[in-house]
C-alpha atoms as a PDB file:
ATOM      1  CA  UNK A   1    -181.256 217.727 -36.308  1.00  0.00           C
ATOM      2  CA  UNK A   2    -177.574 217.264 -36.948  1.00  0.00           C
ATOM      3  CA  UNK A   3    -178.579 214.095 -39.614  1.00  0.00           C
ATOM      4  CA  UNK A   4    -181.088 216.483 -41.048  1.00  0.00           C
ATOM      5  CA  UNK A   5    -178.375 219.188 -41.917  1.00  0.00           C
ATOM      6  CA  UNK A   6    -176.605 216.438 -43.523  1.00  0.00           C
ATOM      7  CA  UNK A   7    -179.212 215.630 -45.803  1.00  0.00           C
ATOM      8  CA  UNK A   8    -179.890 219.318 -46.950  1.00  0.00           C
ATOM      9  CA  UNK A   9    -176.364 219.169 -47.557  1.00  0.00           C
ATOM     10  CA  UNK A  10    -176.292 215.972 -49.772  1.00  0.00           C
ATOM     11  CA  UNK A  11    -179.748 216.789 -51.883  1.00  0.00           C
ATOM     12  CA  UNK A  12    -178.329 220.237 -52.295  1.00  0.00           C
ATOM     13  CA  UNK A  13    -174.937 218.842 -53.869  1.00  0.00           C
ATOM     14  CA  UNK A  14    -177.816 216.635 -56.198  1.00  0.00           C
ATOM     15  CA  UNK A  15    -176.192 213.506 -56.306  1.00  0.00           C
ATOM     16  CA  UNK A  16    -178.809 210.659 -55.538  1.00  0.00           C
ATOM     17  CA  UNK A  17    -175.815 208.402 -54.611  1.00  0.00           C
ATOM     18  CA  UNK A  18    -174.648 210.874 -51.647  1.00  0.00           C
ATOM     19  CA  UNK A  19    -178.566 210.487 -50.387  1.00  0.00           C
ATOM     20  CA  UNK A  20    -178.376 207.002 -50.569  1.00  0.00           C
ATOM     21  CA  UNK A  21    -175.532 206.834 -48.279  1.00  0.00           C
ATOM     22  CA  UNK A  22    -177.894 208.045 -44.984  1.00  0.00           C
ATOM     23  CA  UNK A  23    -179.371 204.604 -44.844  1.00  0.00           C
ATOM     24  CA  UNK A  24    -176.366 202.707 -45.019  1.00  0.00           C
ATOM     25  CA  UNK A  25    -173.861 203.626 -41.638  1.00  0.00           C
ATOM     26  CA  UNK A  26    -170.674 202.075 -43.527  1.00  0.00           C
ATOM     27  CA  UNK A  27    -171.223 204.660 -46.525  1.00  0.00           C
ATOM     28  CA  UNK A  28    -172.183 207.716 -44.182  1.00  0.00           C
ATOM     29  CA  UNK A  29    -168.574 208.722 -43.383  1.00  0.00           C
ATOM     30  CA  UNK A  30    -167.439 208.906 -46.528  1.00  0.00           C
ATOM     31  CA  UNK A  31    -170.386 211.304 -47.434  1.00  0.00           C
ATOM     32  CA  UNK A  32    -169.923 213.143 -44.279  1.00  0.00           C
ATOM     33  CA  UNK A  33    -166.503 214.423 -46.122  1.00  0.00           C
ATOM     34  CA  UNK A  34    -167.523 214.385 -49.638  1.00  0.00           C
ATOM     35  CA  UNK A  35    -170.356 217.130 -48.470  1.00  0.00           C
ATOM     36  CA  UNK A  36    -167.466 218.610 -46.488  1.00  0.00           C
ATOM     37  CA  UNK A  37    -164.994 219.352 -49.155  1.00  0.00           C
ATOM     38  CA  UNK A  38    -167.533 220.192 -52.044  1.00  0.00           C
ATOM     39  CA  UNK A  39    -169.501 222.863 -50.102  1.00  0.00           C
ATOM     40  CA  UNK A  40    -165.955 224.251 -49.044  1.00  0.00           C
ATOM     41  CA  UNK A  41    -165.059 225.180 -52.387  1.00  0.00           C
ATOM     42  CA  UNK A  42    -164.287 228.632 -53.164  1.00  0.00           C
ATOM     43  CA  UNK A  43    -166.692 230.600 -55.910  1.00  0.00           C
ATOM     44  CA  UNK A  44    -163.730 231.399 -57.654  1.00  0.00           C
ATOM     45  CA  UNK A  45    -164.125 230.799 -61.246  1.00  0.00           C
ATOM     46  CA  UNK A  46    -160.952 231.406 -63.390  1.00  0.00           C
ATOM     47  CA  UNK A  47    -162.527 230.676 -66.700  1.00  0.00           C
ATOM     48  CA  UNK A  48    -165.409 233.027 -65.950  1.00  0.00           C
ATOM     49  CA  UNK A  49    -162.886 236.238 -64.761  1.00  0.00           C
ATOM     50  CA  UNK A  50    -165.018 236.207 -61.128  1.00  0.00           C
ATOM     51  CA  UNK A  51    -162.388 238.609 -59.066  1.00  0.00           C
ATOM     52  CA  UNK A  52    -160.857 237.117 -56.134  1.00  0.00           C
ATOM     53  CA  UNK A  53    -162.584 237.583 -53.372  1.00  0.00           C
ATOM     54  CA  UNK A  54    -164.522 234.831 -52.041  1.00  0.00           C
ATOM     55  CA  UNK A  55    -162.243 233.138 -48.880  1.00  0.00           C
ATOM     56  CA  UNK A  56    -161.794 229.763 -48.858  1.00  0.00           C
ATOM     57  CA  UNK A  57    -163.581 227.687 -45.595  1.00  0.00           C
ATOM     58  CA  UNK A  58    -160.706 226.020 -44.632  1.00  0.00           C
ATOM     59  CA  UNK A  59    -158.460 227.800 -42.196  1.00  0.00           C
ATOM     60  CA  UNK A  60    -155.066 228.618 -43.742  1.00  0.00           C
ATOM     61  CA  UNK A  61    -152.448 230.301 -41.578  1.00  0.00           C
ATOM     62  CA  UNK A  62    -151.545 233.605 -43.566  1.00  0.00           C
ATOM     63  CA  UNK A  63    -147.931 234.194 -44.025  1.00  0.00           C
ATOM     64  CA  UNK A  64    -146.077 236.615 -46.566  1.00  0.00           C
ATOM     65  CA  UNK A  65    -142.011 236.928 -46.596  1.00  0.00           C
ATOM     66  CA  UNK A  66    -139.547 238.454 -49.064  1.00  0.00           C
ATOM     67  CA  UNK A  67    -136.279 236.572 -50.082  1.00  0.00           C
ATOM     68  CA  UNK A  68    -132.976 238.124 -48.934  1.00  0.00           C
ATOM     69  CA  UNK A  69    -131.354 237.303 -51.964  1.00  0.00           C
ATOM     70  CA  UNK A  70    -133.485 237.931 -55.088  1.00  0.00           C
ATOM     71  CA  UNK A  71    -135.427 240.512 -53.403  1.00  0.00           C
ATOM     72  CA  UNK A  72    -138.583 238.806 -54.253  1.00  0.00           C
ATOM     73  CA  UNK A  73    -142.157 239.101 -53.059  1.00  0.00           C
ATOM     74  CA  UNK A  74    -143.735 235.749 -51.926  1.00  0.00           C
ATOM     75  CA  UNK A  75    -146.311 234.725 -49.976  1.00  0.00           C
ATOM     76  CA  UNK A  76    -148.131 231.575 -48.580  1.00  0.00           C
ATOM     77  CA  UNK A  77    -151.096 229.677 -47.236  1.00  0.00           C
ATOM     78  CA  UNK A  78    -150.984 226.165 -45.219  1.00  0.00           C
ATOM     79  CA  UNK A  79    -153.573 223.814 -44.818  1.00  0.00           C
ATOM     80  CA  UNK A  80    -153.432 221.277 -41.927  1.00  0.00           C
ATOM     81  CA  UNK A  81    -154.792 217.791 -41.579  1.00  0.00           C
ATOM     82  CA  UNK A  82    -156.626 217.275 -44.914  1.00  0.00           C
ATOM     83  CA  UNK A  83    -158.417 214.162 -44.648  1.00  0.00           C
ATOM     84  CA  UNK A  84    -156.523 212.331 -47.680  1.00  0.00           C
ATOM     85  CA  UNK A  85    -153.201 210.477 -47.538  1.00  0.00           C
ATOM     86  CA  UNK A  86    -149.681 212.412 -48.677  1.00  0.00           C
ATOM     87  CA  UNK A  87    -149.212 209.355 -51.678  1.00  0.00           C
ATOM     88  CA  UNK A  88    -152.431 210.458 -52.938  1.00  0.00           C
ATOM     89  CA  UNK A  89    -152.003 214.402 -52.364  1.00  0.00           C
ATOM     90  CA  UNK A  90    -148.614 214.653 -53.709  1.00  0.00           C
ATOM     91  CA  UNK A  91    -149.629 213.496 -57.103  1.00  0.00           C
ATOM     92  CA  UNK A  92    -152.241 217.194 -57.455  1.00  0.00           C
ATOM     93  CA  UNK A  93    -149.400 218.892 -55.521  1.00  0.00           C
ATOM     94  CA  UNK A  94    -146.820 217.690 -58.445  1.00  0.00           C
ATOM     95  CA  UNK A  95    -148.883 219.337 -61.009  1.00  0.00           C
ATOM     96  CA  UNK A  96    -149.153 223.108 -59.774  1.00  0.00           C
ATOM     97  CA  UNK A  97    -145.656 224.133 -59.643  1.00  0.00           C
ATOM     98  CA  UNK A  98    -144.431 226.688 -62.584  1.00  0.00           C
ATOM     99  CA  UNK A  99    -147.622 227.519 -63.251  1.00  0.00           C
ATOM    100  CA  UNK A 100    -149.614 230.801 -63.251  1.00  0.00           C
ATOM    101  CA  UNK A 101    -151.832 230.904 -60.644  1.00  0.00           C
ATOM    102  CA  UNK A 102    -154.507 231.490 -62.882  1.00  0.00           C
ATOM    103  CA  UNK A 103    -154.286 228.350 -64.787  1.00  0.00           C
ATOM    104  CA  UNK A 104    -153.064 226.108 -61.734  1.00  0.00           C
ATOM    105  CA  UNK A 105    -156.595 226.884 -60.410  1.00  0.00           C
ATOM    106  CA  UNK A 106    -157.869 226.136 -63.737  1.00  0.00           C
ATOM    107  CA  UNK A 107    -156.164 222.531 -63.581  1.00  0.00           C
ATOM    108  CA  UNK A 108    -157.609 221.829 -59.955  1.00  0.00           C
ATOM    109  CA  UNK A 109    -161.139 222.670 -60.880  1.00  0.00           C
ATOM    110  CA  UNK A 110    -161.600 220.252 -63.903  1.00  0.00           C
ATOM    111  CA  UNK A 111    -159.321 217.412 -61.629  1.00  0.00           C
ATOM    112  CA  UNK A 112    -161.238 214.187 -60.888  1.00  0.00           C
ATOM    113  CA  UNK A 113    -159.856 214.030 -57.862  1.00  0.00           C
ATOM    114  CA  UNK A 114    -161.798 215.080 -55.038  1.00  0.00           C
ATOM    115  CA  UNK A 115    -158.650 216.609 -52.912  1.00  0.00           C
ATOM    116  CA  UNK A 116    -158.299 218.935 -55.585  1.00  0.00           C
ATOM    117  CA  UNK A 117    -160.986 221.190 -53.964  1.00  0.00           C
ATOM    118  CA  UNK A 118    -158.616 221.435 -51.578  1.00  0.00           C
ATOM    119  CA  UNK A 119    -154.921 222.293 -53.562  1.00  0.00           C
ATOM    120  CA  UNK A 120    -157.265 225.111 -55.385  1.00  0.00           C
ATOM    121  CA  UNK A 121    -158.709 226.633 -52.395  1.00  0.00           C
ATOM    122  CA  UNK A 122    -155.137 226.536 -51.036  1.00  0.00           C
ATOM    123  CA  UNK A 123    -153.594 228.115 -54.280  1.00  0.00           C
ATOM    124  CA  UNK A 124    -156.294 231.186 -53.952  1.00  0.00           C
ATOM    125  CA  UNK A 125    -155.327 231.826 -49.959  1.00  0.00           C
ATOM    126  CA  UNK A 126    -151.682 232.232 -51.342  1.00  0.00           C
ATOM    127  CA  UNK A 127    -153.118 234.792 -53.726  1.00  0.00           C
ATOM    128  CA  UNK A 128    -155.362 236.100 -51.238  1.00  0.00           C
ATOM    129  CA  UNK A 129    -152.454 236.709 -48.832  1.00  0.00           C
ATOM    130  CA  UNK A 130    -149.871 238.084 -51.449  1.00  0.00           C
ATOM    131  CA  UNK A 131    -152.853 240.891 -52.483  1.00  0.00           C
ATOM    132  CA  UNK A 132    -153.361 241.845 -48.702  1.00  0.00           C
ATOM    133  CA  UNK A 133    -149.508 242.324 -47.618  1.00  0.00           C
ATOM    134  CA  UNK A 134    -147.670 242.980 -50.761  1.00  0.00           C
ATOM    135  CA  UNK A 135    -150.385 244.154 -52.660  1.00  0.00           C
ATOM    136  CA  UNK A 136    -149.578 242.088 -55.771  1.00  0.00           C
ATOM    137  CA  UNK A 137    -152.291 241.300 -58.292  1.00  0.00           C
ATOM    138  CA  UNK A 138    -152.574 237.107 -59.342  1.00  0.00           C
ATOM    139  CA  UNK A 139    -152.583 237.937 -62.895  1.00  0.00           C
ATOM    140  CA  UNK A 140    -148.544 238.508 -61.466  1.00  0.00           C
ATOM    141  CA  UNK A 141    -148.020 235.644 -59.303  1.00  0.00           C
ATOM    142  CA  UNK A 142    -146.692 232.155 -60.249  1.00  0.00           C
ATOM    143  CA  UNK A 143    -146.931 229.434 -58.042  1.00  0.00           C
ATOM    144  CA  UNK A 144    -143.599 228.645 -56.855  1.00  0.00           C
ATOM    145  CA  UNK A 145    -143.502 225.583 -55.060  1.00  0.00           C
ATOM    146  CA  UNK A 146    -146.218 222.814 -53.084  1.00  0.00           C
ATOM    147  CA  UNK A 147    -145.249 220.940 -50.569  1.00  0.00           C
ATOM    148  CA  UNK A 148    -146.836 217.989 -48.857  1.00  0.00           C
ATOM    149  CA  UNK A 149    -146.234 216.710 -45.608  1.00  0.00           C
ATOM    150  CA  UNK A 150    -147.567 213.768 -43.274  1.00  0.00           C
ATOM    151  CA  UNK A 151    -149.844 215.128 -40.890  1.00  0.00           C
ATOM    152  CA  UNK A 152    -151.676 213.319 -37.829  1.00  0.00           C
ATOM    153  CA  UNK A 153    -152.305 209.487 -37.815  1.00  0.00           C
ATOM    154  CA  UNK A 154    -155.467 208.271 -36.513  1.00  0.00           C
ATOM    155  CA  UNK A 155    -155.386 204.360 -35.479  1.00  0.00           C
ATOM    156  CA  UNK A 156    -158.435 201.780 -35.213  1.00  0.00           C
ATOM    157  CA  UNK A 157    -159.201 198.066 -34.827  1.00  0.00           C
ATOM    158  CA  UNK A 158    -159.418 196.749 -38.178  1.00  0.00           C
ATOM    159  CA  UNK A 159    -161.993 193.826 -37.517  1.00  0.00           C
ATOM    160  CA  UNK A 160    -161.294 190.219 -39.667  1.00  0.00           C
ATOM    161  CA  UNK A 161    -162.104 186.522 -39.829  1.00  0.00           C
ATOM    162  CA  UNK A 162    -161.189 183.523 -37.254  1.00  0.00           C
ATOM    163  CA  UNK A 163    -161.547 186.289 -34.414  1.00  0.00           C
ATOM    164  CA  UNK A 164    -158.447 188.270 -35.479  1.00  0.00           C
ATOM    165  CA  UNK A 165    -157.799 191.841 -35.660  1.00  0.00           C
ATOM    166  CA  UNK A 166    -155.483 193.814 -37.124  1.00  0.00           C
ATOM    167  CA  UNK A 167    -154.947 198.320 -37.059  1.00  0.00           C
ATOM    168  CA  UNK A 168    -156.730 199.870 -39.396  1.00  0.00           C
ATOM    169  CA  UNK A 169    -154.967 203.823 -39.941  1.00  0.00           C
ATOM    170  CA  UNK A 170    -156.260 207.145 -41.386  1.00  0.00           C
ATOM    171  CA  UNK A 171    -154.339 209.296 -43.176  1.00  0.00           C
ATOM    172  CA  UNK A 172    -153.857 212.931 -42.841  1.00  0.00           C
ATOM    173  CA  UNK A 173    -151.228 215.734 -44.579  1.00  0.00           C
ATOM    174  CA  UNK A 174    -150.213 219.309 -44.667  1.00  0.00           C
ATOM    175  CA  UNK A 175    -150.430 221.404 -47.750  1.00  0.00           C
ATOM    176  CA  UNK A 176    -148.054 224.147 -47.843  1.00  0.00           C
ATOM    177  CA  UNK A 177    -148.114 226.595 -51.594  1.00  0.00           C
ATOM    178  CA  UNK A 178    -146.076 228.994 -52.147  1.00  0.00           C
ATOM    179  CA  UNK A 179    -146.298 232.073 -54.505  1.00  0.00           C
ATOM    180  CA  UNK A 180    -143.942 234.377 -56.007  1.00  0.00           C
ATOM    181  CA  UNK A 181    -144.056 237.634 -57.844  1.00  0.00           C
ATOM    182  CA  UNK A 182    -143.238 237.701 -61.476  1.00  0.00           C
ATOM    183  CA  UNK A 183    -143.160 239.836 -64.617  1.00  0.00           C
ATOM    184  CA  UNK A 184    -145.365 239.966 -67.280  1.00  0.00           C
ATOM    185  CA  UNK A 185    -142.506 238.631 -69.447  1.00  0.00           C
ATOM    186  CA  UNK A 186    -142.000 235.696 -66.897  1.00  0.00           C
ATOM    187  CA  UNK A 187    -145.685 234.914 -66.896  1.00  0.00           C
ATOM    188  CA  UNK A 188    -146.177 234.864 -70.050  1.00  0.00           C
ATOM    189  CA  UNK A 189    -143.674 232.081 -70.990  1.00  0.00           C
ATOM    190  CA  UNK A 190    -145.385 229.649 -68.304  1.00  0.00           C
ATOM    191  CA  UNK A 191    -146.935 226.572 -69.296  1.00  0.00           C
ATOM    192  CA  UNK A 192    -150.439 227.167 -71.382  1.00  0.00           C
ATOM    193  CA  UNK A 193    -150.598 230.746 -70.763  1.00  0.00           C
ATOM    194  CA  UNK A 194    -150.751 231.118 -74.492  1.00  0.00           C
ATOM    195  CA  UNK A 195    -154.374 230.016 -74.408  1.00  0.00           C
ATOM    196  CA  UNK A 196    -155.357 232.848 -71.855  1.00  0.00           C
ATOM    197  CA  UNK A 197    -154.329 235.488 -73.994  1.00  0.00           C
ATOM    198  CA  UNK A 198    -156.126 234.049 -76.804  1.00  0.00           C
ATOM    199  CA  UNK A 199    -158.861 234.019 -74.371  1.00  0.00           C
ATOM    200  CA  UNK A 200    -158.623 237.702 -73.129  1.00  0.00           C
ATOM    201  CA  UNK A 201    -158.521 238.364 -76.595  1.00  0.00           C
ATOM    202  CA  UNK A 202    -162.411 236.557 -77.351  1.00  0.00           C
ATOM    203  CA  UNK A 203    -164.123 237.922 -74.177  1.00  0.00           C
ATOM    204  CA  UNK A 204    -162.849 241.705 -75.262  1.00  0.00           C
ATOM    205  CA  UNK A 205    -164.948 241.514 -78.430  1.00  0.00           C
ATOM    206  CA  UNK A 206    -168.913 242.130 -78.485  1.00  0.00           C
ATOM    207  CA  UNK A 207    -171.147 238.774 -77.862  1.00  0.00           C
ATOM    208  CA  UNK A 208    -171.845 238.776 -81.725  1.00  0.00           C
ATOM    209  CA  UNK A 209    -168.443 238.778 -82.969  1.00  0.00           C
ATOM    210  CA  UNK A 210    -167.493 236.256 -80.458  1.00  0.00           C
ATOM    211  CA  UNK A 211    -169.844 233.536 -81.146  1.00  0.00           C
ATOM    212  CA  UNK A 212    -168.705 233.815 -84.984  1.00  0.00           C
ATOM    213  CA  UNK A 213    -165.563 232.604 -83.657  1.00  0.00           C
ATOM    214  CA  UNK A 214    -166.531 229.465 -81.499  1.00  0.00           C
ATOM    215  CA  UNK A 215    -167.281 227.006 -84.290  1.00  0.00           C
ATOM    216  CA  UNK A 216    -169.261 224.596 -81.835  1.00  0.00           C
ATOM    217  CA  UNK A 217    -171.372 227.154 -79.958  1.00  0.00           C
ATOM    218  CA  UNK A 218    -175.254 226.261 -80.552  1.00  0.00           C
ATOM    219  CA  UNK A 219    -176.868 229.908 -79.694  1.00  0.00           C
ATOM    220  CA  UNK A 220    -180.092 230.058 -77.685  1.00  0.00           C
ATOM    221  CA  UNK A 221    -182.701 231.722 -78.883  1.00  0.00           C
ATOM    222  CA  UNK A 222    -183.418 235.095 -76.771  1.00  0.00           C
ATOM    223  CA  UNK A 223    -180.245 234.707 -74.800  1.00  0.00           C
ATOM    224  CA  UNK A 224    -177.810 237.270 -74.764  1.00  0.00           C
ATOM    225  CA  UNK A 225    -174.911 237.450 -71.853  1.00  0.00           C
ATOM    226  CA  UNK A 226    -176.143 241.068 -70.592  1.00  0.00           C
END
């Protein structure tokens, strides 16, 4: 039952190479968490305006605080025991700081790396948790730092030649994001936000006006957005 789930799980994903990986017990693992992670995904679309309210899989532990100095709104989400290693984490983590949160979900979802599910997922609980205690839209939040941490080792008998074997380890780590409240003025001069204005600008317009302006767009016939 249990190997039949999985394989729902990998045709539905429709990547022949996940399928492939049933028969072979060295490859199943790996697609055990590469179903794992994809199907957790949140349905959040930032380049398609979907509102924010899809919840991500993964349990975060919800947490909101305001600094005693600045007097600023923040909140946070923390994921535990990801199954990835904090050398390889740390380089997504290194790129959504300063950022909108809009756009540092944008730069997660077009990532090539497969923890980025993850970072994004963990950027929208942040949001998620600064709407339900402060009340604070994300078109006002920036992300204000991401921090990585080593989480639980797992040790095994790494098998080799001649009768020897060595340890074998998997790595875990903590995600922790934090989000702060900002002013239009301050969002605005974060990094690329000039292209979501421009954007804002396009999807106000009607659908023929718009398509006038996107100088690669090959229209369908019969298809209209509404």
């Amino acid at each position: 039952d249990m190997l039949s789930r999985l394989s729902a799980g990998l045709r539905r994903l429709g990547e022949p190479r996940l399928v492939r990986s049933l028969g072979e017990p060295h490859r199943l693992l790996g697609a055990v968490s590469i179903v794992r992670n994809r199907l957790s995904s949140s349905a959040v679309n930032p380049l398609l305006g979907v509102p924010f309210e899809a919840s991500a899989d993964v349990p975060a532990s919800e947490n909101a605080s305001v600094d005693a100095e600045t007097g600023t709104r923040m909140a946070r989400a923390h994921y535990k025991n990801l199954p990835v290693s904090p050398k390889k984490l740390v380089i997504l983590a290194n790129m959504v700081p300063g950022l909108c949160v809009q756009e540092a979900m944008l730069q997660m979802e077009f990532s090539r790396k497969q923890m980025a599910t993850m970072v994004k997922n963990c950027v929208e609980a942040a949001a998620q948790n600064a709407r339900r205690h402060h009340g604070i839209e994300p078109s006002n939040l920036i992300v204000d730092t991401c921090n990585v941490g080593k989480g639980t080792y797992m040790k095994g008998p790494d098998w080799k030649s001649r009768g020897r074997v060595g340890i074998k380890k998997r790595y875990r780590s903590h995600l922790l994001i934090t989000v702060r409240e900002a002013s239009d003025v301050e969002v605005q001069r974060t990094k690329f936000h000039g292209r979501w204005r421009q954007a804002k600008k396009i999807l106000e317009e009607p659908w023929e006006e718009r398509i006038q302006k996107l100088p690669r767009y090959q229209p369908i016939p019969g298809y209209t957005p509404a």
